[in-house]
C-alpha atoms as a PDB file:
ATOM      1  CA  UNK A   1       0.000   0.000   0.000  1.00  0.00           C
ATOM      2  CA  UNK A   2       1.450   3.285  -1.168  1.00  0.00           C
ATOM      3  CA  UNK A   3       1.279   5.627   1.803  1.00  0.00           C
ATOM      4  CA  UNK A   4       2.549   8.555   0.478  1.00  0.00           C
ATOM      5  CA  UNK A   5       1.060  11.865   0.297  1.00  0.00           C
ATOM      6  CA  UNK A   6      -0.259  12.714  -3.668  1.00  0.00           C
ATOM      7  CA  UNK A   7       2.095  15.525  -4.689  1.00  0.00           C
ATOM      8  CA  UNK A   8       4.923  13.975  -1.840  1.00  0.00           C
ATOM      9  CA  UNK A   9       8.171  15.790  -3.220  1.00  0.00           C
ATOM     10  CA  UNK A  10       6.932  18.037  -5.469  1.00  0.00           C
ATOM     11  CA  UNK A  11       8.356  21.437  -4.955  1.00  0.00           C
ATOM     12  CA  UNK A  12       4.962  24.689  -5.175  1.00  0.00           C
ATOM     13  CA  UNK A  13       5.936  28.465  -5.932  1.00  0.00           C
ATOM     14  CA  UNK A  14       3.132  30.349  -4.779  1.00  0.00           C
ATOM     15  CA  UNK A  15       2.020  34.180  -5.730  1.00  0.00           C
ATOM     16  CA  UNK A  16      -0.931  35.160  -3.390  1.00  0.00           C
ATOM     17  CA  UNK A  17      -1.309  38.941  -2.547  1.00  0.00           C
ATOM     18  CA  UNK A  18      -3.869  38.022   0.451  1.00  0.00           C
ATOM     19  CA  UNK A  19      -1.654  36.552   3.141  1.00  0.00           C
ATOM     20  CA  UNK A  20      -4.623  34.443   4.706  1.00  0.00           C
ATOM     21  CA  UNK A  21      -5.062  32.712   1.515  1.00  0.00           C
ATOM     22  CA  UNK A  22      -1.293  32.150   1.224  1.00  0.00           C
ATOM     23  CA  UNK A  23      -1.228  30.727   4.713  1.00  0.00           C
ATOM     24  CA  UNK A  24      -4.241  28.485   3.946  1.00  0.00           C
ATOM     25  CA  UNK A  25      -2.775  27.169   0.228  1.00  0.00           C
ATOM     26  CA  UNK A  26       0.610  26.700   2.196  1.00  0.00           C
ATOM     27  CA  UNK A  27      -1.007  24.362   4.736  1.00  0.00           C
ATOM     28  CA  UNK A  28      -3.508  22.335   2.281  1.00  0.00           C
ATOM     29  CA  UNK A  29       0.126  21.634  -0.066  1.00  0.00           C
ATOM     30  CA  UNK A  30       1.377  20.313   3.477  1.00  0.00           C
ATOM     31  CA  UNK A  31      -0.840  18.105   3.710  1.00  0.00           C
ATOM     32  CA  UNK A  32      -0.526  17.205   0.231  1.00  0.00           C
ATOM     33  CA  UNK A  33       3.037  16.549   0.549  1.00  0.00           C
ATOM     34  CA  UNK A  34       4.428  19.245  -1.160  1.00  0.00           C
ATOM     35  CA  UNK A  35       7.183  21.652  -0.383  1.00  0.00           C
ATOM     36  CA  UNK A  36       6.538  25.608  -0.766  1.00  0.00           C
ATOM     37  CA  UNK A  37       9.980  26.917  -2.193  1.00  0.00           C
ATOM     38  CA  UNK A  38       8.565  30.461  -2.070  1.00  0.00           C
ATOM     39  CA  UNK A  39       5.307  32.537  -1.404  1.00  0.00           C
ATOM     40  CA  UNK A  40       4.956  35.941  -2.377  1.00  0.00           C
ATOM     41  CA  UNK A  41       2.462  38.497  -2.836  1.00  0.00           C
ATOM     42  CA  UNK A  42       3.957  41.476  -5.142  1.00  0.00           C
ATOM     43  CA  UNK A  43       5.216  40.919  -8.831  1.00  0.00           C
ATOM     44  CA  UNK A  44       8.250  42.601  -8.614  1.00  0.00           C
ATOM     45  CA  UNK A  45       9.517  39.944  -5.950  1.00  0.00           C
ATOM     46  CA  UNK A  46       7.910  36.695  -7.833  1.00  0.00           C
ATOM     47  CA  UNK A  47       9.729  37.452 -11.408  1.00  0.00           C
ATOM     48  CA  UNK A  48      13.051  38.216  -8.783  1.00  0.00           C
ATOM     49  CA  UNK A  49      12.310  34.821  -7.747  1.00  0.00           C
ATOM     50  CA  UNK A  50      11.871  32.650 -10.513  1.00  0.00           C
ATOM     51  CA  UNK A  51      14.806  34.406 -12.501  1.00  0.00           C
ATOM     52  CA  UNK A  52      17.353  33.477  -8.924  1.00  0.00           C
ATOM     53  CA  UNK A  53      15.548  30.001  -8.421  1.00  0.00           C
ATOM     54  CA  UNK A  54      13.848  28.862 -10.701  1.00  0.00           C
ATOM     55  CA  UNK A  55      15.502  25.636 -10.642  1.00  0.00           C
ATOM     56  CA  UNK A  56      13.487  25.002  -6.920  1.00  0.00           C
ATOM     57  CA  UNK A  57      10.368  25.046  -9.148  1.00  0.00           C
ATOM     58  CA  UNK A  58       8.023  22.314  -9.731  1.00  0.00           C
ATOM     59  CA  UNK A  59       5.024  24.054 -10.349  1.00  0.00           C
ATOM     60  CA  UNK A  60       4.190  27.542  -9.679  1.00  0.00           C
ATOM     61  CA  UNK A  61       0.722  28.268  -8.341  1.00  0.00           C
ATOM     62  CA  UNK A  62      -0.363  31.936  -9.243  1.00  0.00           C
ATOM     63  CA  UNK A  63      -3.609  33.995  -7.640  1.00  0.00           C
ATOM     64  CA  UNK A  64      -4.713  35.679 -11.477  1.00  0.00           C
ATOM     65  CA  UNK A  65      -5.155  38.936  -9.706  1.00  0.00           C
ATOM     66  CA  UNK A  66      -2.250  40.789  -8.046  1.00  0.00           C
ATOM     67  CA  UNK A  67      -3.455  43.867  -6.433  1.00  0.00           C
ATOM     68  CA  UNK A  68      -4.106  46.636  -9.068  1.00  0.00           C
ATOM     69  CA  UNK A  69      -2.802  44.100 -12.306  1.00  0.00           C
ATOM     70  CA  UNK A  70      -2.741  40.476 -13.436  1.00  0.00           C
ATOM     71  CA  UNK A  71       0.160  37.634 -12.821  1.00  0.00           C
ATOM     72  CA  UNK A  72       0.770  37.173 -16.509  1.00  0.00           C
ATOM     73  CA  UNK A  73       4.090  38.575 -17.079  1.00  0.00           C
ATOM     74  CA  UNK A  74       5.130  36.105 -13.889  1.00  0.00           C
ATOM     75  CA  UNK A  75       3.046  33.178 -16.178  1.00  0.00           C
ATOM     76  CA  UNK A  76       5.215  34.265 -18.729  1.00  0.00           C
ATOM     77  CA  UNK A  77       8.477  34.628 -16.819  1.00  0.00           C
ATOM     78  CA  UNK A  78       8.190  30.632 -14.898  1.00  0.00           C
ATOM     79  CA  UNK A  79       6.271  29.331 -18.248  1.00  0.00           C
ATOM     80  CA  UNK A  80      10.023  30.250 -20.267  1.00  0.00           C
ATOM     81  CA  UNK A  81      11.655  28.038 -17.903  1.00  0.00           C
ATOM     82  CA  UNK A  82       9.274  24.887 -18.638  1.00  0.00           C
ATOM     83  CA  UNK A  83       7.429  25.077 -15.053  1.00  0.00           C
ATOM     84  CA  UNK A  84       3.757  23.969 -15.229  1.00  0.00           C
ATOM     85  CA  UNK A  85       1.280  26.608 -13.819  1.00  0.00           C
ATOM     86  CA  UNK A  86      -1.997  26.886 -11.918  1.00  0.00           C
ATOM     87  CA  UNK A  87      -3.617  30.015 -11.791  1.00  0.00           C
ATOM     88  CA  UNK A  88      -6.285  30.611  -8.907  1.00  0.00           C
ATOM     89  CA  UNK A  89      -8.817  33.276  -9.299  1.00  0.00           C
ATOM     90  CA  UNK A  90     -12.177  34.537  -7.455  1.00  0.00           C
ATOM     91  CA  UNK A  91     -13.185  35.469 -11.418  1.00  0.00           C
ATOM     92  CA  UNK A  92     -14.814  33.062 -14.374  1.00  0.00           C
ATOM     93  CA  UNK A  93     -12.473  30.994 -16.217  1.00  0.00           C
ATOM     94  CA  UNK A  94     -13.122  33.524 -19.166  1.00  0.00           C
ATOM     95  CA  UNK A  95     -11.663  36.396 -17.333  1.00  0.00           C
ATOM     96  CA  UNK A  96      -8.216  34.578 -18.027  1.00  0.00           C
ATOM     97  CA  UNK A  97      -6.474  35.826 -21.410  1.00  0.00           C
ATOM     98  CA  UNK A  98      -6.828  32.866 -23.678  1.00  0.00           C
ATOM     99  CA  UNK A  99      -3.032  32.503 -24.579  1.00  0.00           C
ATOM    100  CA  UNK A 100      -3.427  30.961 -20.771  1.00  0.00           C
ATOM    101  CA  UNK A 101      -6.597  28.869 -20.378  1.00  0.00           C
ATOM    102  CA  UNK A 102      -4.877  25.162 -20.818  1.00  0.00           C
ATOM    103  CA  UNK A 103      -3.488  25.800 -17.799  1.00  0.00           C
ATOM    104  CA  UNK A 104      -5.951  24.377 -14.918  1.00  0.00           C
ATOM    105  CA  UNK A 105      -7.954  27.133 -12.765  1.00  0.00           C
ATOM    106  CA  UNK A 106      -8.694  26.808  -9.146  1.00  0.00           C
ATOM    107  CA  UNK A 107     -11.893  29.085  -8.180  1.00  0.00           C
ATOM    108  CA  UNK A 108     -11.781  30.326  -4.851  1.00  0.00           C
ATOM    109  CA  UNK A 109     -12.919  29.451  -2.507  1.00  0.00           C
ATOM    110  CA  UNK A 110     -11.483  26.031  -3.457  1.00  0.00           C
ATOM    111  CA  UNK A 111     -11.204  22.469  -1.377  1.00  0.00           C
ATOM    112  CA  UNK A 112      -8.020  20.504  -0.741  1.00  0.00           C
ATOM    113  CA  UNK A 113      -9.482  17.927  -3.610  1.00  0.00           C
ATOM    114  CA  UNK A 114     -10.021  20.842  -6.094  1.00  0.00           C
ATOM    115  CA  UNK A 115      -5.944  21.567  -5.050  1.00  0.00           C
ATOM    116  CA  UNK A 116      -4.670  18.421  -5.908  1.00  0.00           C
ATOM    117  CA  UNK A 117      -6.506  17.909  -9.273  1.00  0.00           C
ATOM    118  CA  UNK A 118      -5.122  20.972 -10.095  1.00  0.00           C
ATOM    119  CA  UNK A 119      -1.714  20.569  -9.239  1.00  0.00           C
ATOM    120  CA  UNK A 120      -2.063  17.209 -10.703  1.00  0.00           C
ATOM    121  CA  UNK A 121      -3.711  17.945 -13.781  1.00  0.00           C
ATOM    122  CA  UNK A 122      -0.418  20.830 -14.256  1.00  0.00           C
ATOM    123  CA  UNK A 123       2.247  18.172 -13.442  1.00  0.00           C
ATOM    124  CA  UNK A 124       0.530  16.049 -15.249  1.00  0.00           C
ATOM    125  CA  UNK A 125       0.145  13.205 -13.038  1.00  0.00           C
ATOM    126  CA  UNK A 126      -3.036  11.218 -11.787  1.00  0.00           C
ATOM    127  CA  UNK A 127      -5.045  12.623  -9.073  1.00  0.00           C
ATOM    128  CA  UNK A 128      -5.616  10.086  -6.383  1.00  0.00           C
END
């Protein structure tokens, strides 16, 4: 019997500019098994991260609405470097520029289920 977690090892950049949804996204990929390599909430500081470490990156999980703009030009920046995304939004799918809807959408609220066949769907692995 295979008891480890779904996404055990897999390494989660996250870009959340609301610090309670961060902190709640951080603990359901705990409990998936996953490692965050990074959270942050302003742009500037995610493309600073992915260009120093992107190499940390599985998958990069990115809240479609930063502030006063959208995450695109991080989607762009991690999606140059081959890492799978997952955009998470409290919009419709169609609010998301259509260069980017392949990618899977989490709608917030989500549940840790919706997480992992997101994550899963990105990395392209079978959800549990």
């Amino acid at each position: 019997m295979d008891d480890q977690p779904p996404l055990s090892g897999q390494r989660v950049f996250i870009v959340e500019d609301e610090t309670l949804v961060a902190m709640m996204i951080e603990g359901m990929l705990e409990e998936l098994g996953a490692t965050v390599v990074g959270n942050e909430s302003r742009s500037d500081d995610a493309l600073n991260f992915v260009a120093s470490r992107h190499g940390e990156i599985d998958v990069a999980m990115l809240d479609l609405n930063l502030g006063t703009g959208h995450s695109y030009a991080i989607a762009e920046a991690i999606a140059g470097h081959g890492i799978p995304i997952v955009f998470s939004t409290g919009y419709t799918d169609s609010a998301i520029d259509a260069a980017w809807r392949s990618c899977p959408v989490l709608n917030k609220p989500f549940q840790l289920a919706d997480l992992q066949g997101a994550l899963s769907r990105a990395l392209d692995r079978p959800a549990a």
